[in-house]
Every structure is written in C-alpha cells, then in structure tokens.
N, C-alpha and C. Protein backbone atom coordinates (compact mmCIF):
# COMPACT_ATOMS: atom_id res chain seq x y z
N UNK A 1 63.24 -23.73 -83.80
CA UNK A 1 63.17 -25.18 -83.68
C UNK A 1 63.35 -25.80 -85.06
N UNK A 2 63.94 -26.93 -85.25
CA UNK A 2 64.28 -27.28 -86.49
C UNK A 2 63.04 -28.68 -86.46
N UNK A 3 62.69 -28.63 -87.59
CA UNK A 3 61.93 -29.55 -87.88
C UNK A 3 62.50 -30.81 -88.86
N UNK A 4 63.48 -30.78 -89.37
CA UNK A 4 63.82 -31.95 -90.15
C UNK A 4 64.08 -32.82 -89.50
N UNK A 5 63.41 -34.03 -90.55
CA UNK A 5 63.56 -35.71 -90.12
C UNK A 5 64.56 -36.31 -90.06
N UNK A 6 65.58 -35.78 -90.83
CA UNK A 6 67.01 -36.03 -90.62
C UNK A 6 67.64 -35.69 -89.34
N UNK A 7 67.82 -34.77 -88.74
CA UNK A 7 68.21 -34.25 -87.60
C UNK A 7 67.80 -35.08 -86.29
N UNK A 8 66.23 -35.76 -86.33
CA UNK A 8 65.62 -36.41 -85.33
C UNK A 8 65.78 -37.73 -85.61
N UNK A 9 66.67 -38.47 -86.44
CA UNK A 9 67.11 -39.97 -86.96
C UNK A 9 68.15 -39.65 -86.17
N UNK A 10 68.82 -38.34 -86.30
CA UNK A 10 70.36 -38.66 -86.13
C UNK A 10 70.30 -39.04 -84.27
N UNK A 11 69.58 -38.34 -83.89
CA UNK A 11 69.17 -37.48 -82.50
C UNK A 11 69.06 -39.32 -81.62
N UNK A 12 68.52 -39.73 -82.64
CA UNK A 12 68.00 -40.85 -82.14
C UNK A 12 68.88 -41.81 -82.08
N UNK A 13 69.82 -41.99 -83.10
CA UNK A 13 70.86 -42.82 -83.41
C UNK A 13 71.95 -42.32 -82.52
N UNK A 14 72.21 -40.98 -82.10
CA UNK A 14 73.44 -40.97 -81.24
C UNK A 14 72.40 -41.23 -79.67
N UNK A 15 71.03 -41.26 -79.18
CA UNK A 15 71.05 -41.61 -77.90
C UNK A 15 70.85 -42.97 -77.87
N UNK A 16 71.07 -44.04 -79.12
CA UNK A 16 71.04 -45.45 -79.39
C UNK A 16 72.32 -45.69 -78.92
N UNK A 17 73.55 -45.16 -79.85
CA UNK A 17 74.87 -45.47 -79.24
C UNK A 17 75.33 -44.77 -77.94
N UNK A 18 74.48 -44.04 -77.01
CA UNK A 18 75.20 -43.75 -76.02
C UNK A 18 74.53 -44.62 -75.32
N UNK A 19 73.54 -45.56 -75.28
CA UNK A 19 72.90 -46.31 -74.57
C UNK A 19 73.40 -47.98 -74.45
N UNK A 20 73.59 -47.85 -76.12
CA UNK A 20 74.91 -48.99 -76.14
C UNK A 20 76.57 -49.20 -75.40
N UNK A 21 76.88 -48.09 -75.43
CA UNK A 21 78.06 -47.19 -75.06
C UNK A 21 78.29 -48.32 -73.56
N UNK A 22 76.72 -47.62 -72.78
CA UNK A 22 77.11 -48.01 -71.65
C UNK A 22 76.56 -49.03 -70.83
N UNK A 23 75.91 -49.85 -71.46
CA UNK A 23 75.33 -51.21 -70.96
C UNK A 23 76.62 -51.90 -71.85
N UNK A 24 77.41 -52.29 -73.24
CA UNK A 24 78.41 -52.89 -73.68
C UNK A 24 77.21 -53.65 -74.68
N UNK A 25 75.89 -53.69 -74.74
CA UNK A 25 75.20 -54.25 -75.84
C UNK A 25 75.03 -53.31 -77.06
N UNK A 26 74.50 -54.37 -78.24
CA UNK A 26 74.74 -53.58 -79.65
C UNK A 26 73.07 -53.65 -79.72
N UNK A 27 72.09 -52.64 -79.92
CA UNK A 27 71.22 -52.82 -80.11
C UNK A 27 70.48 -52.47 -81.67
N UNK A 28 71.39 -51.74 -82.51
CA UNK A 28 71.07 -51.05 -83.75
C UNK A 28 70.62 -52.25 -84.68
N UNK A 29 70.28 -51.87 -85.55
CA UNK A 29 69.81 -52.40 -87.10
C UNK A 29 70.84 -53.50 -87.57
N UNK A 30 71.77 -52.83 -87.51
CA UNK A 30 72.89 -53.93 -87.91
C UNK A 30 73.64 -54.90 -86.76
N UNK A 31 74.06 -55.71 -87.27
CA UNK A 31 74.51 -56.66 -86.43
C UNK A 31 74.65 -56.46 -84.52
N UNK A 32 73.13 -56.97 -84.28
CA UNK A 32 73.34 -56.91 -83.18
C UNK A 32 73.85 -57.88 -82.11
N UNK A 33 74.50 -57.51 -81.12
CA UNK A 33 74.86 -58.16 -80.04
C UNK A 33 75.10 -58.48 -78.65
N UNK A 34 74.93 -59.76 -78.14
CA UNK A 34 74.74 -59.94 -76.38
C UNK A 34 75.18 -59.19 -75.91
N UNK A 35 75.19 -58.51 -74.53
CA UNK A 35 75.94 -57.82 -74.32
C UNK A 35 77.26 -58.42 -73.19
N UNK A 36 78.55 -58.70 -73.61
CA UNK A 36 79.57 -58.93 -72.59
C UNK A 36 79.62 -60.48 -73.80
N UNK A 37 79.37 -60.67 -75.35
CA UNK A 37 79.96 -61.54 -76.21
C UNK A 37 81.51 -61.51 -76.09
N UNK A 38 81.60 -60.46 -76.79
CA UNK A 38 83.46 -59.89 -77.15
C UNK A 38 83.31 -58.97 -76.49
N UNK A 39 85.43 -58.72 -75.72
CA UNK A 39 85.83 -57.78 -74.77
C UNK A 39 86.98 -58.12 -75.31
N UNK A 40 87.69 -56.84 -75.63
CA UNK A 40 89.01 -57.38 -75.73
C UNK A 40 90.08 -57.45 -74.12
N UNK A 41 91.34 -57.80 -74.83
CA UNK A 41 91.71 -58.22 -73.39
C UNK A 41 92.24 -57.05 -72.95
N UNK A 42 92.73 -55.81 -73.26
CA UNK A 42 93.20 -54.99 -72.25
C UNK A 42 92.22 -54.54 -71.60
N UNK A 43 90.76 -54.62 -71.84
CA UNK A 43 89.55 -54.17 -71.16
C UNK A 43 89.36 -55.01 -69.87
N UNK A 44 89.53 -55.82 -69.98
CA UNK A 44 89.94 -56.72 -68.75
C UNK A 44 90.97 -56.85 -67.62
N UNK A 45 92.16 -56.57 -68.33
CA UNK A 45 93.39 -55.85 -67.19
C UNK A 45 92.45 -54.80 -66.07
N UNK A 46 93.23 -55.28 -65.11
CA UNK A 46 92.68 -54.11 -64.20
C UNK A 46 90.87 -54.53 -63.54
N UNK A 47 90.04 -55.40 -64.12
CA UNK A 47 89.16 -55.80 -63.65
C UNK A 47 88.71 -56.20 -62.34
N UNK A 48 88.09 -55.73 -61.57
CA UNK A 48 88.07 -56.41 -60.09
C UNK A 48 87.35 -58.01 -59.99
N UNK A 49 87.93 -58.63 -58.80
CA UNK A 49 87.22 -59.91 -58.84
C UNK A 49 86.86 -59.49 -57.43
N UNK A 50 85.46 -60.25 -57.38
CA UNK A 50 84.62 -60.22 -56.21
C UNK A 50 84.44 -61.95 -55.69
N UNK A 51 83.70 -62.14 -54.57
CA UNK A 51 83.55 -63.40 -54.28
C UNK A 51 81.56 -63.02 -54.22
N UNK A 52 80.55 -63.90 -54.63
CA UNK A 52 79.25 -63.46 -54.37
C UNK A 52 78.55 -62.32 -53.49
N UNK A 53 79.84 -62.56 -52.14
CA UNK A 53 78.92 -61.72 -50.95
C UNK A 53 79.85 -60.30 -51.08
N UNK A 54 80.69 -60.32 -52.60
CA UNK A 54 80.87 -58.89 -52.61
C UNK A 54 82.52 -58.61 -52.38
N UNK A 55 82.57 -59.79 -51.49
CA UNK A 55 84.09 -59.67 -50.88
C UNK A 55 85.63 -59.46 -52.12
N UNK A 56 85.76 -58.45 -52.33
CA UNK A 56 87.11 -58.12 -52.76
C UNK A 56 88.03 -58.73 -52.77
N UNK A 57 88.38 -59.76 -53.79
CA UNK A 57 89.59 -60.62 -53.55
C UNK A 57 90.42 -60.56 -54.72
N UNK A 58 90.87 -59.24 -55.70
CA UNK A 58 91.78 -58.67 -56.41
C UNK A 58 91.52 -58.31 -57.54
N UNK A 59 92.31 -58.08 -58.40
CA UNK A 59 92.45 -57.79 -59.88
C UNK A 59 92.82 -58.64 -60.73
N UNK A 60 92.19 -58.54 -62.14
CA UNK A 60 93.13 -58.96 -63.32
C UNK A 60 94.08 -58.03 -63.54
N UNK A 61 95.23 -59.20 -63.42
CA UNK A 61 96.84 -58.81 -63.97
C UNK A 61 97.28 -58.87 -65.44
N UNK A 62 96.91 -60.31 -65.47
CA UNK A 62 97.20 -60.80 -66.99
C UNK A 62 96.37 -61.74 -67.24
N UNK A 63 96.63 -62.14 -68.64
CA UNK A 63 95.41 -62.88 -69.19
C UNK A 63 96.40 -64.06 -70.01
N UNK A 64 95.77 -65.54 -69.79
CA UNK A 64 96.86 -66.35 -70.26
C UNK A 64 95.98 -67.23 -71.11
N UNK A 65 96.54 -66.73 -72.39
CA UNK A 65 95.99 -67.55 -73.59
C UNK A 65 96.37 -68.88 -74.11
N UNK A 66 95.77 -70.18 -74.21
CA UNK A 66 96.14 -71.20 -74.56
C UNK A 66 96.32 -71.49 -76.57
N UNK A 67 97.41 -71.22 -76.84
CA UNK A 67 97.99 -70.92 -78.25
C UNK A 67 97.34 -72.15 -79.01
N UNK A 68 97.38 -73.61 -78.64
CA UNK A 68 96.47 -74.76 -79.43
C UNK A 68 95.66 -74.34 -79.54
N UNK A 69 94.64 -73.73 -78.53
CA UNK A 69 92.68 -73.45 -79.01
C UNK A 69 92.42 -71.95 -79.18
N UNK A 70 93.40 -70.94 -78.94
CA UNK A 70 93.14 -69.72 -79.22
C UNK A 70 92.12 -69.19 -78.06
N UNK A 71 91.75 -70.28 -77.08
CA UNK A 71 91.12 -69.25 -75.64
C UNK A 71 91.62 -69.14 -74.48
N UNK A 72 91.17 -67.87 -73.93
CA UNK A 72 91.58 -67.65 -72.63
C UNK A 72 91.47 -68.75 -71.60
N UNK A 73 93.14 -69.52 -70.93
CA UNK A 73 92.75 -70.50 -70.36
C UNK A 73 92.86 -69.77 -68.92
N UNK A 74 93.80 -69.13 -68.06
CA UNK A 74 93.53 -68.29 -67.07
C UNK A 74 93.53 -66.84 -66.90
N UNK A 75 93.61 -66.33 -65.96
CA UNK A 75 93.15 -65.36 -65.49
C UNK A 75 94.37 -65.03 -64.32
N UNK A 76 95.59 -63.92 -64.34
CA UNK A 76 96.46 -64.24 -63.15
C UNK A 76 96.07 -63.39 -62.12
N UNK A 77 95.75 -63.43 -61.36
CA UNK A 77 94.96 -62.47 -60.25
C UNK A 77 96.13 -61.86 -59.08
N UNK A 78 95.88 -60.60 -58.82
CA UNK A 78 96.81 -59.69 -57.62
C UNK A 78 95.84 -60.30 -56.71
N UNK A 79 96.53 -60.07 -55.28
CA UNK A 79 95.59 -60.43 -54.52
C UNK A 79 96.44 -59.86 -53.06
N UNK A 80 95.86 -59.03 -51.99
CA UNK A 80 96.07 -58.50 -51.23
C UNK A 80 97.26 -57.51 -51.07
N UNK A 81 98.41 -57.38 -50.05
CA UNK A 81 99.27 -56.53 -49.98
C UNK A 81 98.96 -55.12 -49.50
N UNK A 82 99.73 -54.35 -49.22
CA UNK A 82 99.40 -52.94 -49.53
C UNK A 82 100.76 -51.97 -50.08
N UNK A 83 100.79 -51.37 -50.69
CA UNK A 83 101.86 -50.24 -51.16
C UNK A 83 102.87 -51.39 -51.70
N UNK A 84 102.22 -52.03 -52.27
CA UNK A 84 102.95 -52.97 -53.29
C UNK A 84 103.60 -54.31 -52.71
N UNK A 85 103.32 -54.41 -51.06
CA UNK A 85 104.05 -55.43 -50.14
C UNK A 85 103.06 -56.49 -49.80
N UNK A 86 103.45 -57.48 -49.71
CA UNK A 86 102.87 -58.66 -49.35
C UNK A 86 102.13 -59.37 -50.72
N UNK A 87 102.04 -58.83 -51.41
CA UNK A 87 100.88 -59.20 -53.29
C UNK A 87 101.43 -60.61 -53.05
N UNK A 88 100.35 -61.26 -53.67
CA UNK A 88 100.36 -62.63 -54.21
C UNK A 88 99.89 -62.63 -55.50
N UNK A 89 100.13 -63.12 -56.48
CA UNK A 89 99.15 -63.81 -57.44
C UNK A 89 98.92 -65.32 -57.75
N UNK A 90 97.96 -65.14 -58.49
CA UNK A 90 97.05 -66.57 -58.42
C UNK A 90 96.89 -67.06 -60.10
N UNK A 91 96.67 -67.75 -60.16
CA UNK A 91 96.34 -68.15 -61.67
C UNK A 91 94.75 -69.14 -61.20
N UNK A 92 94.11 -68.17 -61.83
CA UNK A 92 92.56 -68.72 -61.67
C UNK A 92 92.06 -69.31 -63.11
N UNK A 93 91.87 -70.58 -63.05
CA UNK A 93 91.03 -70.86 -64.47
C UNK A 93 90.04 -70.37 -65.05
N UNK A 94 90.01 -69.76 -65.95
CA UNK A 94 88.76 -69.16 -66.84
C UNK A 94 87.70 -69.40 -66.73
N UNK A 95 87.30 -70.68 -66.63
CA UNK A 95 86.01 -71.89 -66.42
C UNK A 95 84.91 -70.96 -64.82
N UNK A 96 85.99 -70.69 -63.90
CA UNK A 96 85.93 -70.55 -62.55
C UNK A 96 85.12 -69.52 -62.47
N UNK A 97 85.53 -68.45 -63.80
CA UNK A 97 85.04 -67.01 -63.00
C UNK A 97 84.16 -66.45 -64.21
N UNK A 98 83.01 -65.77 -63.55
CA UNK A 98 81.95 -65.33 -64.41
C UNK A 98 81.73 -63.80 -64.40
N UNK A 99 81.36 -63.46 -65.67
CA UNK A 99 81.83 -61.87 -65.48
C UNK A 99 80.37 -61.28 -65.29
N UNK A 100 80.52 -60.11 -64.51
CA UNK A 100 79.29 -58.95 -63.91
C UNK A 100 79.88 -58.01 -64.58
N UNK A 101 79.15 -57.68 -66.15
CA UNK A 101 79.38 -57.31 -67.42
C UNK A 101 78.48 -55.66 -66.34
N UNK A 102 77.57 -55.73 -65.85
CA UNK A 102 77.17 -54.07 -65.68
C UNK A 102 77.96 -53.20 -64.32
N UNK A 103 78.95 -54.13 -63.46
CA UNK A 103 79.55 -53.45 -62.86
C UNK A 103 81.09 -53.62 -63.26
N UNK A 104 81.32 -54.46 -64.04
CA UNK A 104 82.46 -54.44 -64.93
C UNK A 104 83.17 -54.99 -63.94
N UNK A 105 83.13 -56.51 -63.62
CA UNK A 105 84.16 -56.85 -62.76
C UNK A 105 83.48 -58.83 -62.82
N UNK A 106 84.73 -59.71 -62.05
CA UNK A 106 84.32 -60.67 -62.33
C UNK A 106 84.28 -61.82 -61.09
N UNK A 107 82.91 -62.52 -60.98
CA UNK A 107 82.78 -63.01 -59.97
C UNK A 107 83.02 -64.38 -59.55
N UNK A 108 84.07 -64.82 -58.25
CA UNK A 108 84.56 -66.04 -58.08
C UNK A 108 84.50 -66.77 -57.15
N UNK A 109 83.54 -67.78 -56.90
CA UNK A 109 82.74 -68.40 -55.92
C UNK A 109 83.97 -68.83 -54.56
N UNK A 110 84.60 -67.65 -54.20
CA UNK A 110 85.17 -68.59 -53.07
C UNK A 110 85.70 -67.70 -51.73
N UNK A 111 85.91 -67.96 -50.90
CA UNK A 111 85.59 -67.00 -50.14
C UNK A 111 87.97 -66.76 -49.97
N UNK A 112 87.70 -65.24 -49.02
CA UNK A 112 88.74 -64.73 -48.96
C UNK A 112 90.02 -65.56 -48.71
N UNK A 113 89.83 -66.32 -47.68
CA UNK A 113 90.38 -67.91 -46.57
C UNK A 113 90.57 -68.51 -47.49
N UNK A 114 89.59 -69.07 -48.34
CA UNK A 114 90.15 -69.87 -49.56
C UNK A 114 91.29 -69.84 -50.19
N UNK A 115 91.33 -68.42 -51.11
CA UNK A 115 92.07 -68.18 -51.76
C UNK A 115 93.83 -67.68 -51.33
N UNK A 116 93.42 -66.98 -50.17
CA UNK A 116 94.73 -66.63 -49.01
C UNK A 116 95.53 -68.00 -48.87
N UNK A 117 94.71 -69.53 -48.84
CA UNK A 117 95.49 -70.70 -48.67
C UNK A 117 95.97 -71.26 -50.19
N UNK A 118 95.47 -70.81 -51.30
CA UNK A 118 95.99 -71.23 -52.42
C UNK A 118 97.24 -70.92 -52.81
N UNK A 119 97.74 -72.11 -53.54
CA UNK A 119 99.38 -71.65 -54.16
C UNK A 119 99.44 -70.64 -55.24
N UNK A 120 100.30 -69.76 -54.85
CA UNK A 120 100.10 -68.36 -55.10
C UNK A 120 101.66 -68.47 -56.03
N UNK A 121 102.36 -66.81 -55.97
CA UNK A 121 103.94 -66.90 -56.43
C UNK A 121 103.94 -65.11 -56.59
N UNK A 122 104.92 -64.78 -56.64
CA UNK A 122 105.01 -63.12 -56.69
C UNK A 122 105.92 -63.18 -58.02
N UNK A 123 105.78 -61.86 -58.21
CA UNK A 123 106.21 -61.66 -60.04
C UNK A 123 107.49 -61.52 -60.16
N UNK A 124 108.25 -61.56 -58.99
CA UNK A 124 109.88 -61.79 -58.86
C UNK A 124 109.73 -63.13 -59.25
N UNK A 125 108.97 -64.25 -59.53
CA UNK A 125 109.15 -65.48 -59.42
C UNK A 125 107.91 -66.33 -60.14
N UNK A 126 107.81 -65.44 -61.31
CA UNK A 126 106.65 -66.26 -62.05
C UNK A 126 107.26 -67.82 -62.99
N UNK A 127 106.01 -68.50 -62.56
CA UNK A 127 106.24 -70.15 -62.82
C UNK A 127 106.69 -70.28 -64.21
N UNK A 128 106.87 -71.09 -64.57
CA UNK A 128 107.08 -71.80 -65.90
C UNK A 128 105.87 -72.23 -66.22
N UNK A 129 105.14 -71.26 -67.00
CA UNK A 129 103.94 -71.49 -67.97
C UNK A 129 103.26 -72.68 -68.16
N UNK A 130 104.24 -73.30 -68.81
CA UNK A 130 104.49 -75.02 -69.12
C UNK A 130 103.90 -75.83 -68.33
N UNK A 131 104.69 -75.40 -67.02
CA UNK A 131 104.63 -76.24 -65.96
C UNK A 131 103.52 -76.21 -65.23
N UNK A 132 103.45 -75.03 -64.76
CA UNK A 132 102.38 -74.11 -63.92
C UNK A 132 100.57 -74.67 -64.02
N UNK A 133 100.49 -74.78 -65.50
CA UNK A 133 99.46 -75.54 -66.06
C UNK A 133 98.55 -76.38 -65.55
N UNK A 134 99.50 -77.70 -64.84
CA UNK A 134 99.09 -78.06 -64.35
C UNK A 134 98.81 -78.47 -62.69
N UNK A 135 99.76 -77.66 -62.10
CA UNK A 135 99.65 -77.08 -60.73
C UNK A 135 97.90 -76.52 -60.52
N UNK A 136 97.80 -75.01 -61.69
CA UNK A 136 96.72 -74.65 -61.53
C UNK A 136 95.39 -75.70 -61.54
N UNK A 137 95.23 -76.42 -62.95
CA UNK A 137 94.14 -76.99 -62.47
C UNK A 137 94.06 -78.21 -61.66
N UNK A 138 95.31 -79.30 -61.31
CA UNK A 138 95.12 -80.01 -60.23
C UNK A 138 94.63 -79.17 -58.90
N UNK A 139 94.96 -78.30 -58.43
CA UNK A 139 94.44 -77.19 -57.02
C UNK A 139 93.21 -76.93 -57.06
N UNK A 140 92.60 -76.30 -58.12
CA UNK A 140 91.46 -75.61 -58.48
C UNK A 140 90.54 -76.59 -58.42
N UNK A 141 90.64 -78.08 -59.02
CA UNK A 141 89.81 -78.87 -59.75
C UNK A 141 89.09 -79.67 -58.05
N UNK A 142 89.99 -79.54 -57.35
CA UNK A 142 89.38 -80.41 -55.81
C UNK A 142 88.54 -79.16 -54.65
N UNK A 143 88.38 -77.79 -55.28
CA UNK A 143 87.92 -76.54 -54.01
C UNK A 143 86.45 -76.32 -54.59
C-alpha cells in the first residue's frame, strides 16, 4: 500500500475531474463554473429537442449565429421523416429553447401538432438567411 500524500491529492483530483467530466460543471480551486455556462457549438449539433412531456420533436442541425452581436440567434431543427424522407426543418429562436444540460438535450414548450403546422423548408431549399429572419420570428412571436 502506498502511503504518500501526493499520490492521494492526485487520486482525488482525477475523481474531481471525472466528476466534472460528467455533470459539464467546473468544481476545482481554480476558476470555477455553472454548469451548461459555455458549450461549444459542435457539442450541440446533433442535440435532441424534446417538448416538456418528453415528446421527441428532432435535432440540432445547425446553429445560426447573428454576426452584429456575436450570439446564437437560432437553432435549425430536423424534424420527422424516416430514412431521410419526408424531414422538415425549422428555424427555432434561441430565446424559445432551454437546455437539459444533464440529459444533454434541449427543451421546447410546444407540442408535436404545433410544430408539424409551422413553416418549415428542406435543405434542397434553404431560405435566404437575410430574409428568413424575419419569417422566423414573426411565426414564433404569436404561438
């Protein structure tokens, strides 16, 4: 059995960062932090969105950054299909959706019906950025 104090710092410090690891909080000595502050964005690709009661209503696709303020203004969401047929996507405003940082996915108050009736577009036919802008939040801003 080894008795040095060094060995049982370290012991301690790697089951600190595996504990950090997997909740996404910083709990050490040095700069600590909330947990689900900063994520970068490919950590987010691929994210599931839920509706409260759980209901499955797609993925993050892409992430659409507003270049004047430097933040994420939407969120473009897959949404149904199967074997790649029928997909829609959505452009959900940022504001809208709140993230469930311990199951790693993000939650959006609206139910399946909702979103199935929203103006959607498939990636053969993505909008004009520009334009799109304000499509998204005139739609969003009245549900």
């Amino acid at each position: 059995m080894n008795d040095d104090p060094m060995d049982a710092k370290l012991n301690e410090k790697d089951k600190l960062f595996e504990k950090d690891n997997l909740t996404g909080g910083n709990q050490g000595p040095l700069l600590p932090n909330p947990m689900g502050r900063y994520l970068t964005a490919s950590s987010l690709q691929g994210d599931h969105v839920v509706n409260p009661a759980g209901d499955h209503l797609g993925e993050i696709k892409e992430i659409m950054f507003d270049l004047e303020t430097g933040k994420i203004d939407y969120f473009v969401i897959e949404f149904g299909g199967f074997l790649g047929l029928g997909v829609k996507y959505f452009a959900i405003p940022f504001r809208l959706l709140t993230l469930d940082a311990p199951n790693k996915r993000f939650i959006f108050n609206q139910s399946r019906e909702v979103l199935e009736k929203a103006p959607g577009f498939d990636m053969d036919h993505w909008p004009d950025t520009n334009l799109h802008f304000d499509e998204v939040y005139s739609y969003w801003r009245f549900i």
